[in-house]
C-alpha atoms as a PDB file:
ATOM      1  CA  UNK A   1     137.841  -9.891 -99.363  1.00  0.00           C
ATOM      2  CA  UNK A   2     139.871  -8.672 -96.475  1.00  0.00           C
ATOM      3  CA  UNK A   3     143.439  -7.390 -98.102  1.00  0.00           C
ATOM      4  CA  UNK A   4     146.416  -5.482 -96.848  1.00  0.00           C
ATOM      5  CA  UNK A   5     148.771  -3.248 -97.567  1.00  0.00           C
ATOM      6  CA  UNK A   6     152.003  -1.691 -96.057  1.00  0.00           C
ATOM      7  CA  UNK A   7     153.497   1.720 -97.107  1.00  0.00           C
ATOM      8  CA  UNK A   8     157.062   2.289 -95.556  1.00  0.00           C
ATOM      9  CA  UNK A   9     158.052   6.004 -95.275  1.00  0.00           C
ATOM     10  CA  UNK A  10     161.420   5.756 -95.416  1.00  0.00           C
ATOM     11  CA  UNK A  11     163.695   7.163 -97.995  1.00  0.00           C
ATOM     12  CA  UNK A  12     166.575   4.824 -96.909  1.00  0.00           C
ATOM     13  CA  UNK A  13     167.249   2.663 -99.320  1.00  0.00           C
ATOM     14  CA  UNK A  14     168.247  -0.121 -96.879  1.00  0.00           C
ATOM     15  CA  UNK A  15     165.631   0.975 -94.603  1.00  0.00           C
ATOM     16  CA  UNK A  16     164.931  -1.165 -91.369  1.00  0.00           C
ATOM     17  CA  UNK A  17     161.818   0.054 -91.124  1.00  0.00           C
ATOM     18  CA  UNK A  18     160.987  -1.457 -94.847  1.00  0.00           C
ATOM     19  CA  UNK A  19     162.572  -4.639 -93.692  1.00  0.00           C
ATOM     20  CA  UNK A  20     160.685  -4.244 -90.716  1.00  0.00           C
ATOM     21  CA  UNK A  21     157.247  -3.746 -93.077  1.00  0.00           C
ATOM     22  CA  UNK A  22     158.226  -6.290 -95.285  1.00  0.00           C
ATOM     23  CA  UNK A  23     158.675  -9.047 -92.562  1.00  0.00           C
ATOM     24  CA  UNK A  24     155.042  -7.811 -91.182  1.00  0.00           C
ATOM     25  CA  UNK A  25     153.421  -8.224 -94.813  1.00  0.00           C
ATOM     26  CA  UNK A  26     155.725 -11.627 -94.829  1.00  0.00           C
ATOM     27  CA  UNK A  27     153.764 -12.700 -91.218  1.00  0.00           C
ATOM     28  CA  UNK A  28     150.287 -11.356 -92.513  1.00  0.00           C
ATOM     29  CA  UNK A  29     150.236 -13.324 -95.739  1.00  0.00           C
ATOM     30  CA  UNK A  30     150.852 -16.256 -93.953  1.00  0.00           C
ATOM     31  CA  UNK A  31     146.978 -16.375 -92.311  1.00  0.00           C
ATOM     32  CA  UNK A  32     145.755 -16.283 -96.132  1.00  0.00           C
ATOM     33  CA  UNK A  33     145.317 -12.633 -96.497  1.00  0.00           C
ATOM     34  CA  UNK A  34     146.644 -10.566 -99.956  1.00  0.00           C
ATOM     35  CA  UNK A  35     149.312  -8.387 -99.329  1.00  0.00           C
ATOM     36  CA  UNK A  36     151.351  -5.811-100.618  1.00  0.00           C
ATOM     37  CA  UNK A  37     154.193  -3.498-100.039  1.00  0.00           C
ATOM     38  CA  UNK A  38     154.240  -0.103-101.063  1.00  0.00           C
ATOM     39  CA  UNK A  39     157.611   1.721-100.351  1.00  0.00           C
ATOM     40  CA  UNK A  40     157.127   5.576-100.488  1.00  0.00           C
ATOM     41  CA  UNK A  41     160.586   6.172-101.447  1.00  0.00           C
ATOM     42  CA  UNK A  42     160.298   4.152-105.284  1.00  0.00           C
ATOM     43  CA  UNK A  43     157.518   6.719-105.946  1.00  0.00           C
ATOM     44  CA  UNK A  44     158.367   9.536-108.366  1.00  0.00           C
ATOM     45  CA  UNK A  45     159.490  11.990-106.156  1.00  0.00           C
ATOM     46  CA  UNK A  46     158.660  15.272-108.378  1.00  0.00           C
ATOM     47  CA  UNK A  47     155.438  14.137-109.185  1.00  0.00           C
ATOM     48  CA  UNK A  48     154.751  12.894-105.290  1.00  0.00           C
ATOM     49  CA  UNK A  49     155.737  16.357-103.837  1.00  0.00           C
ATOM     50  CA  UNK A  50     153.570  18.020-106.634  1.00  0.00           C
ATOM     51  CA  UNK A  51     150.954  16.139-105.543  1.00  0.00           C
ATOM     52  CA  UNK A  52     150.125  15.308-109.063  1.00  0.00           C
ATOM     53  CA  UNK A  53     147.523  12.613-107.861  1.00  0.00           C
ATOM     54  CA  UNK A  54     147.330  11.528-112.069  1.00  0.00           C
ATOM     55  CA  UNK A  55     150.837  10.308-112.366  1.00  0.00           C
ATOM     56  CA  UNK A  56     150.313   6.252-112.838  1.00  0.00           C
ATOM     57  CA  UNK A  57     152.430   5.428-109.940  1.00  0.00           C
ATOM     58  CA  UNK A  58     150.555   7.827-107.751  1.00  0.00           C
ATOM     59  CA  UNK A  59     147.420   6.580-108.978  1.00  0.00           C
ATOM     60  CA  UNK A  60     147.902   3.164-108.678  1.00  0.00           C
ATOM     61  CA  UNK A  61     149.459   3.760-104.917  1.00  0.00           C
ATOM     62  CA  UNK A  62     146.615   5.766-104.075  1.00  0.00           C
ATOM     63  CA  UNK A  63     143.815   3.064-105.829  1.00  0.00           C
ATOM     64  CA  UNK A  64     145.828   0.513-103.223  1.00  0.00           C
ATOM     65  CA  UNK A  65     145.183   2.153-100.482  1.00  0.00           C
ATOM     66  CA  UNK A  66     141.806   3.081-100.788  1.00  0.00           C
ATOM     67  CA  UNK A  67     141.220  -0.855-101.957  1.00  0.00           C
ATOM     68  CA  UNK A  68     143.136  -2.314 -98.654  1.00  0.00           C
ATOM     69  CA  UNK A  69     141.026  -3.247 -95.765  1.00  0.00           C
ATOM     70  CA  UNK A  70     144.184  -2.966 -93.096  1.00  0.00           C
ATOM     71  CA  UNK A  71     146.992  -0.559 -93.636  1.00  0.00           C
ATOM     72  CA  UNK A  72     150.359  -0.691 -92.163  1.00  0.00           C
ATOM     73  CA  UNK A  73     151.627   2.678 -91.771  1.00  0.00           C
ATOM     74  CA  UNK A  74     155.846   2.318 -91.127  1.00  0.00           C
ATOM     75  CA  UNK A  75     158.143   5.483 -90.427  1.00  0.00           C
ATOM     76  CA  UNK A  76     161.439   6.185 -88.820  1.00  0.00           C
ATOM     77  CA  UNK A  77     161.422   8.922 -86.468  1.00  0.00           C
ATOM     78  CA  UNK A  78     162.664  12.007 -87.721  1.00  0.00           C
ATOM     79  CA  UNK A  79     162.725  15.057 -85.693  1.00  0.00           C
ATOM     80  CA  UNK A  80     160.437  13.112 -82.941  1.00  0.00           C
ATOM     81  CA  UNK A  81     157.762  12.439 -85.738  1.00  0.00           C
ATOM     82  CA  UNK A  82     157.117  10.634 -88.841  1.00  0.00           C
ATOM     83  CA  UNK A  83     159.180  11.210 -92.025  1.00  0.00           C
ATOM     84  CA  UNK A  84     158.536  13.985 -94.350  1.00  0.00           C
ATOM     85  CA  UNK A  85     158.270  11.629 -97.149  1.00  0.00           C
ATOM     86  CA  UNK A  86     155.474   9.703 -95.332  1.00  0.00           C
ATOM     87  CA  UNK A  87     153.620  13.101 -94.794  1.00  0.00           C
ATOM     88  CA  UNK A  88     154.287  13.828 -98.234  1.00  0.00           C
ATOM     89  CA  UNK A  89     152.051  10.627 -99.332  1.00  0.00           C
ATOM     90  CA  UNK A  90     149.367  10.726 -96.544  1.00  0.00           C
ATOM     91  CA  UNK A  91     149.210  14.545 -97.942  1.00  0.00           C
ATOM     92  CA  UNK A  92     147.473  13.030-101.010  1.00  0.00           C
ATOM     93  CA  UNK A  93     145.196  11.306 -99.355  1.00  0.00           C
ATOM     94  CA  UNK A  94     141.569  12.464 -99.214  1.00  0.00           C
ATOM     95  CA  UNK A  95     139.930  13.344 -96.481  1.00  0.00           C
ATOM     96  CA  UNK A  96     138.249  10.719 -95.341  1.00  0.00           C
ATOM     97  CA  UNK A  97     141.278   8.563 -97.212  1.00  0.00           C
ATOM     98  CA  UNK A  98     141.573   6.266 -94.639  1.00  0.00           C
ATOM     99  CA  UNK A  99     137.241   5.521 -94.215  1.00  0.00           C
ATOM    100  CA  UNK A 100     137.020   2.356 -92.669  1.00  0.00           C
ATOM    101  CA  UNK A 101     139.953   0.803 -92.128  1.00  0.00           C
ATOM    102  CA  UNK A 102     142.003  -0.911 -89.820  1.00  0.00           C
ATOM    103  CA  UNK A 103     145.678   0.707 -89.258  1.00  0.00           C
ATOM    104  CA  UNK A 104     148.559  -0.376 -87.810  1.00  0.00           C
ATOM    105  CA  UNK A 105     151.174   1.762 -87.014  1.00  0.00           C
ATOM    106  CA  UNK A 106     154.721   1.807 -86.690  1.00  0.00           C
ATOM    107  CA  UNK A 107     157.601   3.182 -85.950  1.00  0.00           C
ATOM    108  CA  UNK A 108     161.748   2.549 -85.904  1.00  0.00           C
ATOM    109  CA  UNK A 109     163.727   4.896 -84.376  1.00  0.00           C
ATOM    110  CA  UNK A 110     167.298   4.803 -82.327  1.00  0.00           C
ATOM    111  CA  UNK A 111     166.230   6.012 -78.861  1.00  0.00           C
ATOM    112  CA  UNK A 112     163.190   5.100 -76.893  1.00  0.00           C
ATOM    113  CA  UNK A 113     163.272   8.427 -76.220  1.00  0.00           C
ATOM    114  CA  UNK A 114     160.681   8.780 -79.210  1.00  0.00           C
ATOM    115  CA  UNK A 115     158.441   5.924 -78.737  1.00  0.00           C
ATOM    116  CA  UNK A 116     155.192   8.187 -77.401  1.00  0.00           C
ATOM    117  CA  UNK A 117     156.130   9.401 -81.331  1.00  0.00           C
ATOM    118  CA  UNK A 118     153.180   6.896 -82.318  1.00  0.00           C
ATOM    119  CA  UNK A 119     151.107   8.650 -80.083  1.00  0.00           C
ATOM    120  CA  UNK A 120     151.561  12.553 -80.536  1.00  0.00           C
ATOM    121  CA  UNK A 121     152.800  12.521 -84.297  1.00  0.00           C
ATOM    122  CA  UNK A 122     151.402   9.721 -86.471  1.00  0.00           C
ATOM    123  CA  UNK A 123     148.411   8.509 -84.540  1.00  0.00           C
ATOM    124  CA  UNK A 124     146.165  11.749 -84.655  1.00  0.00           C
ATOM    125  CA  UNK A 125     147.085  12.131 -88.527  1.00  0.00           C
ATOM    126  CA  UNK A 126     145.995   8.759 -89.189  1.00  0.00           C
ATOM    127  CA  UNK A 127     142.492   9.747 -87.172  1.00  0.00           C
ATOM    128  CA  UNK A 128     141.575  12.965 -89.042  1.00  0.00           C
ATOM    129  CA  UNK A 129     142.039  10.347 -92.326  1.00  0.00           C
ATOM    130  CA  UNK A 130     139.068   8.648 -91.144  1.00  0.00           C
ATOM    131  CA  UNK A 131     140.617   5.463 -89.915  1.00  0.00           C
ATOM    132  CA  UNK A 132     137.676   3.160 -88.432  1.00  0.00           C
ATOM    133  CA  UNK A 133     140.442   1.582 -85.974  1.00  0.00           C
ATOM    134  CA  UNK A 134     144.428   2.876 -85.174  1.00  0.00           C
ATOM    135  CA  UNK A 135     145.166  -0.059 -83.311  1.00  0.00           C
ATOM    136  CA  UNK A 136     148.082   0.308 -80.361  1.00  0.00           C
ATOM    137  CA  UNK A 137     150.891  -0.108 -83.055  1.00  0.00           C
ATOM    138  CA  UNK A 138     154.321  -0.705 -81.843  1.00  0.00           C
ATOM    139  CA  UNK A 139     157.959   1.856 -81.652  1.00  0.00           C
ATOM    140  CA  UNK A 140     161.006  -0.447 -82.384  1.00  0.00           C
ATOM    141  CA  UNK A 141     164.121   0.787 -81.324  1.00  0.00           C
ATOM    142  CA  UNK A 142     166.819   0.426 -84.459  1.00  0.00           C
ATOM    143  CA  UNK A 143     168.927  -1.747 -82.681  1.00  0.00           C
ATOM    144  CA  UNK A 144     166.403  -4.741 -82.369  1.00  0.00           C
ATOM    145  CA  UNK A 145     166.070  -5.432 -85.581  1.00  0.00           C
ATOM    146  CA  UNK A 146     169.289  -6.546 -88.394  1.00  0.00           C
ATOM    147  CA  UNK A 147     169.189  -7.414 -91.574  1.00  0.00           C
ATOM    148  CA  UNK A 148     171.100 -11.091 -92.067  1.00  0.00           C
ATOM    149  CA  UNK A 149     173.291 -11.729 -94.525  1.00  0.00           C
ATOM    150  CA  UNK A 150     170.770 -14.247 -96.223  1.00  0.00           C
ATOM    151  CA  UNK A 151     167.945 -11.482 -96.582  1.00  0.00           C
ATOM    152  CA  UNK A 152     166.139 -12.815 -93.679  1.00  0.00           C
ATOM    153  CA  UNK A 153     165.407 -10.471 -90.725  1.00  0.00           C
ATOM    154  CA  UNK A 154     166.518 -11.041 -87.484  1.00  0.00           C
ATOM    155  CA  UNK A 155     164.699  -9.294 -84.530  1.00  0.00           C
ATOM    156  CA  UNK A 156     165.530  -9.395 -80.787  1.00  0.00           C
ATOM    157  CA  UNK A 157     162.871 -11.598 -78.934  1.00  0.00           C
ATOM    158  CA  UNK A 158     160.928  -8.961 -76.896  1.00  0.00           C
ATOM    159  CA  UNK A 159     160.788  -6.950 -79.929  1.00  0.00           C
ATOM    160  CA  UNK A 160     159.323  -9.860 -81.855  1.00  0.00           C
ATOM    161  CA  UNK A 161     156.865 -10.401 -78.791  1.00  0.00           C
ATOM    162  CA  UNK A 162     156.008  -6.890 -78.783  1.00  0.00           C
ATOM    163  CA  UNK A 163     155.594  -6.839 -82.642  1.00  0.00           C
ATOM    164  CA  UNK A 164     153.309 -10.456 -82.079  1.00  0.00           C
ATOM    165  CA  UNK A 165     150.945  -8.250 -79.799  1.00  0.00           C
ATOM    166  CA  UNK A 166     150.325  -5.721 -82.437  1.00  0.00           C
ATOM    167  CA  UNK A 167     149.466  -8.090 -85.173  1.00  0.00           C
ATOM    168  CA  UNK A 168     147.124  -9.934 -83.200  1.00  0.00           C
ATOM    169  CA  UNK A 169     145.245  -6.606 -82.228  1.00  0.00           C
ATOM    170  CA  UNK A 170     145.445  -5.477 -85.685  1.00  0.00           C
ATOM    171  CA  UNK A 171     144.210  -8.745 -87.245  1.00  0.00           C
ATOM    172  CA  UNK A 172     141.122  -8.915 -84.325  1.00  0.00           C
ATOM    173  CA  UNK A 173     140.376  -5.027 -85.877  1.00  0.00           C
ATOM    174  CA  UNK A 174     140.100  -5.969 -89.131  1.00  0.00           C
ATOM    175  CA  UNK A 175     138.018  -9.080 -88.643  1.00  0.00           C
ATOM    176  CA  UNK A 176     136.008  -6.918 -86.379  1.00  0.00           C
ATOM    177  CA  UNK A 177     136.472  -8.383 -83.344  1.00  0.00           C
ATOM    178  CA  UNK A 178     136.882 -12.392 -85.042  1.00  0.00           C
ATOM    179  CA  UNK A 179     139.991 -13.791 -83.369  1.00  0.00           C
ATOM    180  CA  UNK A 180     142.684 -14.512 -86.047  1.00  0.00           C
ATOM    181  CA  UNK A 181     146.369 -15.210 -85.069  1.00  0.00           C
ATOM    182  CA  UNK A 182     149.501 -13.698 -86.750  1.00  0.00           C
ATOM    183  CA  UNK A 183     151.461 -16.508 -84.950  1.00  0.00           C
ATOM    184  CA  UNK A 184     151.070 -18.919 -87.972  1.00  0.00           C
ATOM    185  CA  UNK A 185     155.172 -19.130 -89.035  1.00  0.00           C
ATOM    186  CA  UNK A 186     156.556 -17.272 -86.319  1.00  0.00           C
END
């Protein structure tokens, strides 16, 4: 069965681009589909920049990504690329760690100055890893998206068209090409 899985790679700990994830897995689970959320940052960091691939936690994030059908890959721009703590986890990654499955990416970031960032930075990483599909993905500028005071997330509407887009092109890659909408609960 088709399942997916976000990892945010930010090591905010009130991250919009979690929130950001977390609303996508939120949308995606709605068409019927398991989810999950990893969050790079509740790793253990010694053992994740050893690279000590047999620490539980490391295993069992590892074992979730190679069992996902569709990964979300979400990153704040630093230094006009992906975080270091993202690269730290792809870094663990086999080769081919990414074999046949549908990605989306995305990225938050505070000036739309870095939205080719997708492009240049994350997308060719997420190609050598083998991806069968790195679907257009979307940049979200920081601003667009704010955190409520009741947990829910509220997002500017062109963002949340924007973001609509990429979930339908995401969900049509990993159906191979069967039409599925992410609209259900928008």
């Amino acid at each position: 069965m088709t399942s997916l899985l976000a990892v945010s790679g930010s090591p905010s700990a009130d991250s919009r681009t979690a929130l950001l994830a977390g609303h996508l897995v939120r949308r995606l689970s709605l068409v019927g589909l398991p989810t999950s959320h990893l969050r790079v940052r509740d790793l253990p960091a010694a053992e994740l920049l050893a690279g000590r691939t047999e620490h539980p936690a490391l295993r069992r994030s590892l074992d979730a990504v190679e069992a996902a059908s569709g990964i979300v890959v979400a990153t704040p721009v630093y230094k006009a690329a992906y975080s270091g703590l993202l690269k730290a986890f792809l870094d663990l990654l086999p080769r081919a760690g990414l074999a046949g499955k549908a990605v989306l990416p995305l990225m938050t970031g505070g000036s739309s100055a870095h939205a080719l960032a997708i492009d240049y930075a994350l997308r060719p990483v997420l190609c050598a890893l083998g991806a069968r599909q790195v679907v257009r993905g979307a940049f979200v500028l920081d601003r667009t998206i704010e955190p409520g005071p009741d947990g829910a997330l509220r997002i500017h509407p062109d963002t949340v068209s924007r973001l609509d887009r990429a979930l339908d092109e995401f969900l049509v890659a990993l159906t191979d090409g069967v039409t599925v909408s992410a609209m259900t609960g928008s």
